[in-house]
N, C-alpha and C. Protein backbone atom coordinates (compact mmCIF):
# COMPACT_ATOMS: atom_id res chain seq x y z
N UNK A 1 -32.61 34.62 50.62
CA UNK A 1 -33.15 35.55 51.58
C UNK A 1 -32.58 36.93 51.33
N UNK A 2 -33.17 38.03 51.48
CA UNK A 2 -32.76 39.46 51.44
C UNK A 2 -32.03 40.05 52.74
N UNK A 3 -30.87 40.48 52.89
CA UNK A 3 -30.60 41.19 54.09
C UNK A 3 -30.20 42.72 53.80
N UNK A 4 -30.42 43.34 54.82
CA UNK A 4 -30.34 44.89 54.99
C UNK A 4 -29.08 45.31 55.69
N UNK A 5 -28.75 46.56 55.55
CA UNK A 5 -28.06 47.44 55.85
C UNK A 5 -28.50 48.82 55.73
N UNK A 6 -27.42 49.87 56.83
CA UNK A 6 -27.68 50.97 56.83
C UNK A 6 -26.42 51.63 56.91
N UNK A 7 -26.28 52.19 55.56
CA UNK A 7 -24.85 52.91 55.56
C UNK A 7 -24.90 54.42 56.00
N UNK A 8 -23.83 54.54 56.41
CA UNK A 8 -23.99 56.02 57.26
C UNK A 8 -22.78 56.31 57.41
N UNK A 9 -22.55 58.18 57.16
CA UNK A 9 -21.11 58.80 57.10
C UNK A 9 -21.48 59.85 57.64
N UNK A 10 -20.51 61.08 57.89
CA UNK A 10 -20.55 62.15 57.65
C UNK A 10 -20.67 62.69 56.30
N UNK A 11 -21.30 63.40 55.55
CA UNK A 11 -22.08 63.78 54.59
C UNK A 11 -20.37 64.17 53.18
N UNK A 12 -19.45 63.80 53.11
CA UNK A 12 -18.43 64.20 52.69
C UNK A 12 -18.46 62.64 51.22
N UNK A 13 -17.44 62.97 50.57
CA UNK A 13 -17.63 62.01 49.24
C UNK A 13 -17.05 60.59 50.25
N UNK A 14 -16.35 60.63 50.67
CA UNK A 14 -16.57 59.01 51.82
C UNK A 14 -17.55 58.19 51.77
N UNK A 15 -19.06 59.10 51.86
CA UNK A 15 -20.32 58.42 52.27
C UNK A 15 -20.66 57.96 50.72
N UNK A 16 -20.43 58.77 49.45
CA UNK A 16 -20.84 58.47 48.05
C UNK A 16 -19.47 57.03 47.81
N UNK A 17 -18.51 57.20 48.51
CA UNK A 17 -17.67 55.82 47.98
C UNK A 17 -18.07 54.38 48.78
N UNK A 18 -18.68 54.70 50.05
CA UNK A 18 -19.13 53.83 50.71
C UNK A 18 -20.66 52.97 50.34
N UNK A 19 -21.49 53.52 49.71
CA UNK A 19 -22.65 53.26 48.51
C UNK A 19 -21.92 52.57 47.73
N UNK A 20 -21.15 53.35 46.63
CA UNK A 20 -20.37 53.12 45.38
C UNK A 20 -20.03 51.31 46.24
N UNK A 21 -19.07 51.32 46.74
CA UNK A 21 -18.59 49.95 47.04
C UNK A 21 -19.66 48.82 46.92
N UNK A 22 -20.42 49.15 47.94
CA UNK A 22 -21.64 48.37 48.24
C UNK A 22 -22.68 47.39 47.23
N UNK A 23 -22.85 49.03 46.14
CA UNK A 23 -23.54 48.26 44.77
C UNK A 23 -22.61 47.62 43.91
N UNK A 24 -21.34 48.04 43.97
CA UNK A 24 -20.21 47.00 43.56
C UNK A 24 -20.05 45.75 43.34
N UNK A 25 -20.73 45.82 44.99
CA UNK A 25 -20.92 43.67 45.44
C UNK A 25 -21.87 43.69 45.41
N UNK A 26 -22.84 44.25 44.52
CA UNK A 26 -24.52 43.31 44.53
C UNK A 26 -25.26 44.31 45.42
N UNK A 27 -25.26 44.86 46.39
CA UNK A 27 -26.26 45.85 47.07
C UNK A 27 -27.27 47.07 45.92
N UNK A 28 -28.43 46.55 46.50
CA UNK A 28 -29.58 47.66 45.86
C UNK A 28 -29.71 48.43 46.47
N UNK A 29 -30.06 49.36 46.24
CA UNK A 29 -30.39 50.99 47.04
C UNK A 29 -31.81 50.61 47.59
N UNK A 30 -31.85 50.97 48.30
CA UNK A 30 -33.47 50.57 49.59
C UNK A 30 -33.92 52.19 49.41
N UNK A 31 -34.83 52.90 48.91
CA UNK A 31 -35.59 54.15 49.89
C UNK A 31 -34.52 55.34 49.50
N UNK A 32 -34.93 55.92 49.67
CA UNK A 32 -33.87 57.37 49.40
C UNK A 32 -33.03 57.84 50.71
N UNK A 33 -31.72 58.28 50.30
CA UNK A 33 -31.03 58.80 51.37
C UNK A 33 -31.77 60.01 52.38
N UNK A 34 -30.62 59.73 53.58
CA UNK A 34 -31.48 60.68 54.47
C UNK A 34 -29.95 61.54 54.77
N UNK A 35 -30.68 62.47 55.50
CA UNK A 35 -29.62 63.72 56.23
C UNK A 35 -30.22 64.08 57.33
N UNK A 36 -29.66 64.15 58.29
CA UNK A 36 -29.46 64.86 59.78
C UNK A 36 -28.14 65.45 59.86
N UNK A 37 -28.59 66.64 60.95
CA UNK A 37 -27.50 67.54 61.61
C UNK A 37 -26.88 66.76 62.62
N UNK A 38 -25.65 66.34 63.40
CA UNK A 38 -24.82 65.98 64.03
C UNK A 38 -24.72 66.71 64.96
N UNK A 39 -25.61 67.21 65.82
CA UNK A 39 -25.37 68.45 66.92
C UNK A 39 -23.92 68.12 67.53
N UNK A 40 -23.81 66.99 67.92
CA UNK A 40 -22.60 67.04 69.12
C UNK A 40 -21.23 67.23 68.19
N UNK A 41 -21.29 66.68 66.89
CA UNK A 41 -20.14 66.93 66.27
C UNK A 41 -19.65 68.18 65.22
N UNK A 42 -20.73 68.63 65.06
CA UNK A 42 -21.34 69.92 64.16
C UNK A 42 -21.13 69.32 63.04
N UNK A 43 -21.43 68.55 62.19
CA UNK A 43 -21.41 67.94 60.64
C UNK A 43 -22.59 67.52 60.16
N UNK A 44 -23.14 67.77 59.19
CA UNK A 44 -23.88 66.97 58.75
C UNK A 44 -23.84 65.23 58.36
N UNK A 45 -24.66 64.56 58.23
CA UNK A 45 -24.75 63.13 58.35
C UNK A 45 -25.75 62.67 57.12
N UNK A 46 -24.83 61.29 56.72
CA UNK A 46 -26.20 61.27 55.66
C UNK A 46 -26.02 59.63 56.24
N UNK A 47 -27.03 58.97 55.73
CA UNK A 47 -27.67 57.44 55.45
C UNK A 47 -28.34 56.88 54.78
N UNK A 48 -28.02 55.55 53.82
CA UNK A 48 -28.41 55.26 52.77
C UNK A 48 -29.04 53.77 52.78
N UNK A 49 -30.15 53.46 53.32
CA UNK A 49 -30.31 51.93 53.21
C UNK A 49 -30.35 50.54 51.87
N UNK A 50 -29.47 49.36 51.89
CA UNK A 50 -29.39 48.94 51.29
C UNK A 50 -29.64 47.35 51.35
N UNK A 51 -29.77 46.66 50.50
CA UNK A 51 -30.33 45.17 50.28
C UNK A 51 -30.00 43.99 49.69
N UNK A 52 -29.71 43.31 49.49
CA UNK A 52 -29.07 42.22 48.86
C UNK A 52 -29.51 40.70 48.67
N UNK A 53 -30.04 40.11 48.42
CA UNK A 53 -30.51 38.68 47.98
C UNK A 53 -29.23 37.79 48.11
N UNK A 54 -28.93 36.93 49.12
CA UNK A 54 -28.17 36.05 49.18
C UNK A 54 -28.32 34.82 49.35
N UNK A 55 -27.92 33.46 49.30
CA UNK A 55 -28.07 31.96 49.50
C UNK A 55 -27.91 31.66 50.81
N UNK A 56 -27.38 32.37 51.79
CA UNK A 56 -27.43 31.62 53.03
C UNK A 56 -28.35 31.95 53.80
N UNK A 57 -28.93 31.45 54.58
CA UNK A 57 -29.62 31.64 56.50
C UNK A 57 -29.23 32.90 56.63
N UNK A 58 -29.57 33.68 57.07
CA UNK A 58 -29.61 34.58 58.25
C UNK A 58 -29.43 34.48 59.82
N UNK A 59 -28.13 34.88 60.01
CA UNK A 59 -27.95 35.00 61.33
C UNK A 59 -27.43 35.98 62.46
N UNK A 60 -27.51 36.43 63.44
CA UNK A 60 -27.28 37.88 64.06
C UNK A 60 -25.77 37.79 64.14
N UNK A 61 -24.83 37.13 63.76
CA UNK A 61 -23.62 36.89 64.16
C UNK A 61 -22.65 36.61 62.50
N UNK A 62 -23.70 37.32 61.49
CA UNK A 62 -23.04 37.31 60.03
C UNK A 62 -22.39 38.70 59.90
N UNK A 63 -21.52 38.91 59.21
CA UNK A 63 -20.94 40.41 58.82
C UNK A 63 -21.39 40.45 57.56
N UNK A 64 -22.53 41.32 57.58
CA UNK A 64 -23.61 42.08 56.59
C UNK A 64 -22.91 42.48 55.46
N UNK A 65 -21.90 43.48 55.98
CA UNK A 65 -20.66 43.98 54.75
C UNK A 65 -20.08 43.34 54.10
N UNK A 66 -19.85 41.46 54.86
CA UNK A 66 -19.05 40.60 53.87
C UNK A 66 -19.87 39.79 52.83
N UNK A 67 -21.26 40.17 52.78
CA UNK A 67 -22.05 38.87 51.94
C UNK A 67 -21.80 39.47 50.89
């Protein structure tokens, strides 16, 4: 089965090591990154959706980050 994620930072190299990790363990890049302004915090924001093909079930109570 395929499961998703949505990685998201403040727009700083954090958010490029937090990707980096991801495809590390097997995550595909989903769609192109996005950017929004952060009004309340004044920063920009980015988000990167990602995908993965794994052997188990799917369940709302899995940690996405650990497959």
């Amino acid at each position: 089965m395929k499961i998703y994620r949505l990685l998201t930072e403040d727009d700083t190299s954090e958010f490029c090591h937090k990707v980096s990790l991801a495809l590390s363990k097997g995550w595909t890049l989903y769609g192109d990154p996005t950017y929004a302004y952060d009004h309340a915090n004044g920063v920009m924001r980015a988000g990167q959706a990602v995908t993965k093909e794994i052997e188990a079930d799917y369940t709302p109570d899995m940690k996405l980050g650990q497959q």
